[in-house]
C-alpha atoms as a PDB file:
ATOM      1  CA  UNK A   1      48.870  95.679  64.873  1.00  0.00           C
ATOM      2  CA  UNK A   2      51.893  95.029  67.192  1.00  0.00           C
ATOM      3  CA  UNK A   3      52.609  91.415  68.110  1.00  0.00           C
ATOM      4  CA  UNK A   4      53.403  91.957  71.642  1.00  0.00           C
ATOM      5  CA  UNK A   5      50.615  95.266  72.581  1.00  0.00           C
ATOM      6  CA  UNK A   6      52.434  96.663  76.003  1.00  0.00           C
ATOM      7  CA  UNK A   7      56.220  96.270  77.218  1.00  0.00           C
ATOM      8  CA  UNK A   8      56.305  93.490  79.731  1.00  0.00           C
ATOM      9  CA  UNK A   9      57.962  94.617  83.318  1.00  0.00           C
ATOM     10  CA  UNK A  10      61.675  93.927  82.387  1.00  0.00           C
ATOM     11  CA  UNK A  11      62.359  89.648  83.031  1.00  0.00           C
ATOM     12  CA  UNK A  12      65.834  89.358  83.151  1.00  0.00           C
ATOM     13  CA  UNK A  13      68.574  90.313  85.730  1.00  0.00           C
ATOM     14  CA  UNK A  14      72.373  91.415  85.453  1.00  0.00           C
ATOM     15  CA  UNK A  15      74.747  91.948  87.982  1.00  0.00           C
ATOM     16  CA  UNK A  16      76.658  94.840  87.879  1.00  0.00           C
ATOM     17  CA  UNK A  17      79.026  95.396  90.860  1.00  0.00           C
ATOM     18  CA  UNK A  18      76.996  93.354  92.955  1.00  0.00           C
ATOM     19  CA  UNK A  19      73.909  95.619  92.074  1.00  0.00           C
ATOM     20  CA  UNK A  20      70.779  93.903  89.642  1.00  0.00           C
ATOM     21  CA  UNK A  21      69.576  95.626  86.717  1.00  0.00           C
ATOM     22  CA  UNK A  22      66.879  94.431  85.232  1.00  0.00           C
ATOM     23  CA  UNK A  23      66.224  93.965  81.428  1.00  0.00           C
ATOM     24  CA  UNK A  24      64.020  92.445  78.779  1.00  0.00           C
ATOM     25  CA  UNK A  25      64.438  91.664  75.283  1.00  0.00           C
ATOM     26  CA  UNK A  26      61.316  91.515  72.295  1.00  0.00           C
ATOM     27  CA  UNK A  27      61.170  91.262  69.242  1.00  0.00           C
ATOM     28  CA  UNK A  28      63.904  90.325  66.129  1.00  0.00           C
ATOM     29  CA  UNK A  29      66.012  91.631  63.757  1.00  0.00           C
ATOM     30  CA  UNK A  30      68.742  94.531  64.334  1.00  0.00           C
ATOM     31  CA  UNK A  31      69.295  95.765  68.002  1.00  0.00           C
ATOM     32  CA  UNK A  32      67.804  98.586  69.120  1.00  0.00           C
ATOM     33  CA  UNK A  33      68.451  99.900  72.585  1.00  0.00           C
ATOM     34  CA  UNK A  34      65.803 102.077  74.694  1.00  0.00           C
ATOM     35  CA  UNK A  35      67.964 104.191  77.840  1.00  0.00           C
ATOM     36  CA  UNK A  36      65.064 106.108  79.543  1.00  0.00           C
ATOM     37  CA  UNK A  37      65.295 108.955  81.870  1.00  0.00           C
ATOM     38  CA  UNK A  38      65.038 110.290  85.353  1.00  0.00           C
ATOM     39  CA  UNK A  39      63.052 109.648  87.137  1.00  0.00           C
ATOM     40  CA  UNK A  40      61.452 107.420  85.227  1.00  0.00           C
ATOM     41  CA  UNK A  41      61.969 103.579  84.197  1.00  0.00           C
ATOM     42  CA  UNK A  42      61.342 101.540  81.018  1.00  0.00           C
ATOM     43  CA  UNK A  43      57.817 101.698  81.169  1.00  0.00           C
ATOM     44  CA  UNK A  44      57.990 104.893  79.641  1.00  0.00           C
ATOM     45  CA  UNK A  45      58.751 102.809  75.853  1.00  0.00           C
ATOM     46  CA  UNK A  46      55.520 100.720  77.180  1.00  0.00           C
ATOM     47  CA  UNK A  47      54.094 102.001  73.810  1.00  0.00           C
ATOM     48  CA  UNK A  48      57.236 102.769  71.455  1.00  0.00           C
ATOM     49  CA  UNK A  49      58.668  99.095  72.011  1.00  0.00           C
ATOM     50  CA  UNK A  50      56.093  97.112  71.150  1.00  0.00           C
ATOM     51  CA  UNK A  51      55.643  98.787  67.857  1.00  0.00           C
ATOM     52  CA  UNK A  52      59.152  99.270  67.074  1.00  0.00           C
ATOM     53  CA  UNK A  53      59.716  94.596  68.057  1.00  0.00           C
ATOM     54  CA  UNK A  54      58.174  94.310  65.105  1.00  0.00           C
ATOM     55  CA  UNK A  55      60.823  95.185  63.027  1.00  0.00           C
ATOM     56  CA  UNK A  56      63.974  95.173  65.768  1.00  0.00           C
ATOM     57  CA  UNK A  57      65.269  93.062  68.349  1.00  0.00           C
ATOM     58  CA  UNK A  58      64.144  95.762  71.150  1.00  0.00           C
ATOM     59  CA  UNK A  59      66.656  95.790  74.145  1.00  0.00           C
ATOM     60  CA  UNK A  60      65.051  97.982  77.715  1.00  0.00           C
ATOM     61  CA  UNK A  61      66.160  98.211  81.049  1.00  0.00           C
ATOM     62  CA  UNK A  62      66.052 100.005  84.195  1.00  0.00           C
ATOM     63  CA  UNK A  63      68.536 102.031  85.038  1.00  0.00           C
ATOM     64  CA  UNK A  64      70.353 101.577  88.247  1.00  0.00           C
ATOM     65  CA  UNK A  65      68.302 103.008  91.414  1.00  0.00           C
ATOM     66  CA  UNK A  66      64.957 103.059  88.936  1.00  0.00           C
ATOM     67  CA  UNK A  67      61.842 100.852  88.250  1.00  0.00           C
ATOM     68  CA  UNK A  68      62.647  97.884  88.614  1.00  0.00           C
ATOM     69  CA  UNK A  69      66.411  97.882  88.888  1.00  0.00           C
ATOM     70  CA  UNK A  70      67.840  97.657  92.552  1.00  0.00           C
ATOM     71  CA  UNK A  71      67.685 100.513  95.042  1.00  0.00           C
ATOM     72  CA  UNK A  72      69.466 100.989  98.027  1.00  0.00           C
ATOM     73  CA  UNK A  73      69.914 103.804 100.551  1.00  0.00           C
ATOM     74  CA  UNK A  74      72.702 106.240  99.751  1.00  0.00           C
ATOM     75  CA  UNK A  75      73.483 104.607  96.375  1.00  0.00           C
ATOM     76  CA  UNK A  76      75.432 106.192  93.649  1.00  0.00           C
ATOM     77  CA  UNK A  77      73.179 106.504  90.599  1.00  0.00           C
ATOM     78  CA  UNK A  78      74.741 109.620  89.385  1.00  0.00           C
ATOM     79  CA  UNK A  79      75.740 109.765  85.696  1.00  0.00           C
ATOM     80  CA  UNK A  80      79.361 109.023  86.958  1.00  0.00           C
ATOM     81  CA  UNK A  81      77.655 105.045  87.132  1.00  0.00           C
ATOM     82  CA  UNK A  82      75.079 105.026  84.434  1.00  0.00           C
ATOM     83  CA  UNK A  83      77.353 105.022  81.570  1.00  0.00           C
ATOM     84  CA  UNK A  84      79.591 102.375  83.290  1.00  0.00           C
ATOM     85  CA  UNK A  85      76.112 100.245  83.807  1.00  0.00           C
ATOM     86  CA  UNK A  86      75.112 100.958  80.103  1.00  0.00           C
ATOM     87  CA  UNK A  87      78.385  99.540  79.097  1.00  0.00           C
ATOM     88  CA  UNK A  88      78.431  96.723  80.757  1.00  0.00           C
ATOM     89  CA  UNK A  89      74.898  95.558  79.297  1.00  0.00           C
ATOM     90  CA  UNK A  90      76.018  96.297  75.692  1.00  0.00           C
ATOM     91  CA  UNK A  91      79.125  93.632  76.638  1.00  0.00           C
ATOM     92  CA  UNK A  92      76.587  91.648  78.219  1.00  0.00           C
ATOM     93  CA  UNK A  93      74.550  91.521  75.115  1.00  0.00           C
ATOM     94  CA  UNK A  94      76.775  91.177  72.730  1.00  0.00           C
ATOM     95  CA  UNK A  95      75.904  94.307  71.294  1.00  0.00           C
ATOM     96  CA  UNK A  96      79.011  96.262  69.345  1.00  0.00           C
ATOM     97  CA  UNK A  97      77.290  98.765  67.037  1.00  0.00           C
ATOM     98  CA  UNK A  98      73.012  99.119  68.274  1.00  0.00           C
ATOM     99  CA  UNK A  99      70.968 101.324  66.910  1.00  0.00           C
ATOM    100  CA  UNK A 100      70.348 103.738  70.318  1.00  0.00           C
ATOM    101  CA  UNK A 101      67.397 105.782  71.458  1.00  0.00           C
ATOM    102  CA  UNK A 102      67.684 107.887  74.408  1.00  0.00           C
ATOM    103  CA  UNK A 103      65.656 110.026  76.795  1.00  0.00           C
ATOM    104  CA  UNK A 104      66.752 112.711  78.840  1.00  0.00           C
ATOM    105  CA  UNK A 105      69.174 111.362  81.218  1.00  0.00           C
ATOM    106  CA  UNK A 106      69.426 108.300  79.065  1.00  0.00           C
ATOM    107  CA  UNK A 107      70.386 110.037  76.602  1.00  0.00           C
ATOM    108  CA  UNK A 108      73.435 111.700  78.587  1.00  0.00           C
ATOM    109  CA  UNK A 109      74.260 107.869  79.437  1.00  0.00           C
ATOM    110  CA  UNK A 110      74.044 107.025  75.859  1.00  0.00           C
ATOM    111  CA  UNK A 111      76.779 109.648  75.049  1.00  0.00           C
ATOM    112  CA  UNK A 112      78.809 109.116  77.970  1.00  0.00           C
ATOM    113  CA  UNK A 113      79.273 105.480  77.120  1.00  0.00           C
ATOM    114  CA  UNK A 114      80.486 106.738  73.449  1.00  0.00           C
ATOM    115  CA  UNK A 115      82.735 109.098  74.472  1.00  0.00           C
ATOM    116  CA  UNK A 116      84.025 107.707  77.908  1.00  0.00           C
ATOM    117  CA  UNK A 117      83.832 103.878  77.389  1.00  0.00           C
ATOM    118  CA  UNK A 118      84.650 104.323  73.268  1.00  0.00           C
ATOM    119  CA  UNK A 119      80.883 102.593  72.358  1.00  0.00           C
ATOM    120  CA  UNK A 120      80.084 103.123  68.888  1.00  0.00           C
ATOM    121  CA  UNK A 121      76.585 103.275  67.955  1.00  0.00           C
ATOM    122  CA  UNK A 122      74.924 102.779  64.530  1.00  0.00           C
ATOM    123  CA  UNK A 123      72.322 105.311  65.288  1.00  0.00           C
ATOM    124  CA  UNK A 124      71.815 107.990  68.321  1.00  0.00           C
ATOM    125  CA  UNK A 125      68.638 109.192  68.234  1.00  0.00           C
ATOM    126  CA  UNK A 126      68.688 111.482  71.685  1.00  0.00           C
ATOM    127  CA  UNK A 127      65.253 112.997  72.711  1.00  0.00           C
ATOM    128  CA  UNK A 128      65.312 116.036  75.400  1.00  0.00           C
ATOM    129  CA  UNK A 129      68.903 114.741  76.172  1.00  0.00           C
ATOM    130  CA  UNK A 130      70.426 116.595  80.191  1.00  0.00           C
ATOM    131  CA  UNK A 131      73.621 117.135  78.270  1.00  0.00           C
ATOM    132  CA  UNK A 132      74.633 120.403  80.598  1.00  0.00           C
ATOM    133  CA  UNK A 133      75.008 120.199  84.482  1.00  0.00           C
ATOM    134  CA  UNK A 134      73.187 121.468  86.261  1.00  0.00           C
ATOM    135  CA  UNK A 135      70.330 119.066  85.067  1.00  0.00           C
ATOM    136  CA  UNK A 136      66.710 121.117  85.044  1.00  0.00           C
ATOM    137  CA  UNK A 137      65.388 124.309  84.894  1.00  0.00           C
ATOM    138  CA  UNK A 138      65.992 127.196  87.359  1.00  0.00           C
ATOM    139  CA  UNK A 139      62.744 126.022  88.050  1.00  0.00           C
ATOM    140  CA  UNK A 140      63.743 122.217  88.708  1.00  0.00           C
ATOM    141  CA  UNK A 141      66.968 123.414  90.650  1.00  0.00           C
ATOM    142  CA  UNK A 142      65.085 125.739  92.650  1.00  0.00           C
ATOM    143  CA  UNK A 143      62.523 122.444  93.956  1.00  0.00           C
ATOM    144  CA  UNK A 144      65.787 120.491  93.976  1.00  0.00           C
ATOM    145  CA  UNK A 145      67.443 122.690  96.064  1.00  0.00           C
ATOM    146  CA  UNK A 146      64.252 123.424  98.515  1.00  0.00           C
ATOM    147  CA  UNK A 147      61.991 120.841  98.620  1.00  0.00           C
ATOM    148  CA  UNK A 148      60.501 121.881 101.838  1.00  0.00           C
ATOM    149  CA  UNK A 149      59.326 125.175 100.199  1.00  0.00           C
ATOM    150  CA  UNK A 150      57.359 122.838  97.812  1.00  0.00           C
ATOM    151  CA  UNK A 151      56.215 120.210  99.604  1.00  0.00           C
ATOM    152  CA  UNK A 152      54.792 122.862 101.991  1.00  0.00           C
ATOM    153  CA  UNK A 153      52.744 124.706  98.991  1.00  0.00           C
ATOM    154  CA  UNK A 154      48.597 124.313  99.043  1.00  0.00           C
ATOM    155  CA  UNK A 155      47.173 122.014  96.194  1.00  0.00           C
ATOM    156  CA  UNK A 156      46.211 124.822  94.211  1.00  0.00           C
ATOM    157  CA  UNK A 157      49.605 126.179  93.723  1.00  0.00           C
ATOM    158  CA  UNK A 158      50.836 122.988  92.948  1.00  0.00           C
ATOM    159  CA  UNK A 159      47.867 122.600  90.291  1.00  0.00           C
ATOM    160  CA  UNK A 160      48.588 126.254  89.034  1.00  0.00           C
ATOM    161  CA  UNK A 161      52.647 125.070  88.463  1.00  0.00           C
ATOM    162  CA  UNK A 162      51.707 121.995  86.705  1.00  0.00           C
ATOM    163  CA  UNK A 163      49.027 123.836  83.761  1.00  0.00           C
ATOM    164  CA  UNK A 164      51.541 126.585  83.288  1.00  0.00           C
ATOM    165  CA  UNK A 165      54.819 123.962  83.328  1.00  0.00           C
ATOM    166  CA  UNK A 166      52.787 121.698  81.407  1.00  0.00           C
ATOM    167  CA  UNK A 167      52.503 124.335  78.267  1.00  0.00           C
ATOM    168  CA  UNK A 168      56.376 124.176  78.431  1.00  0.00           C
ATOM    169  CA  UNK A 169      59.505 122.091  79.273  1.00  0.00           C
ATOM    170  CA  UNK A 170      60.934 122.160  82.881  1.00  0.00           C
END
């Protein structure tokens, strides 16, 4: 039974460029850092962290532009930033070799602060990493691309796309 049963809302805030991010910290023993994806936040380790603070010293946060990190209107949240964000946390936490696992476009992050900002890691453990532009499926890049189209579809085509995308990745 986990100590801590659900991942509190991340407590802390950092400043990067003049933009918060917002992190928490459970747990102790080695570092372990969670990167989630788009367009999700950290609530997505709600049920992985727990569990895994009771051996680790579990490090979460929301990316820039996500949960509870700050948004603003035309900001840059592309990958170009993320990495540069992820960085600057690591430094902030004193963190030189984590163990590292990352989700989707966390996990691009996670490689783009290895190779572009020279981060070594003591693990990478990538799950469903967008290492390939364009991110998504033809699918994906065709709602991307035309979001009127979809938004303009009846409920049952949008239930019909979710059971048959749901048997399979997007």
């Amino acid at each position: 039974m986990p100590t801590i049963s659900y991942l509190p809302e991340p407590p802390d805030t950092f400043n990067f460029r003049g933009q918060q991010i917002r992190f928490g910290i459970i747990g102790k023993g080695s570092s372990v850092v969670l990167l989630h994806g788009t367009p999700f936040s950290s609530v997505v380790w709600r049920r992985i962290a727990p569990c895994l603070a009771e051996h680790y010293r579990v490090f979460y946060f929301d990316l820039l532009g996500h949960g509870c990190s700050e948004k603003q209107e035309e900001q840059n949240v592309s990958l170009g930033v993320q990495n540069e964000v992820f960085t600057a946390l690591l430094d902030h936490w004193g963190l030189e070799q984590p163990d590292i696992v990352a989700h989707d476009f966390g996990g691009t992050t996670a490689l783009r602060a290895h190779l572009l900002n020279k981060h070594d890691y003591h693990s990478l453990t990538l799950i469903d990493p967008v290492a390939i532009g364009p991110s998504g499926s033809p699918f994906v890049q065709a709602a991307k691309n035309h979001p009127e189209v979809f938004t303009g579809l009846p409920a049952y085509i949008h239930e019909a796309i979710l059971r048959k995308k749901g048997a399979s990745a997007y």
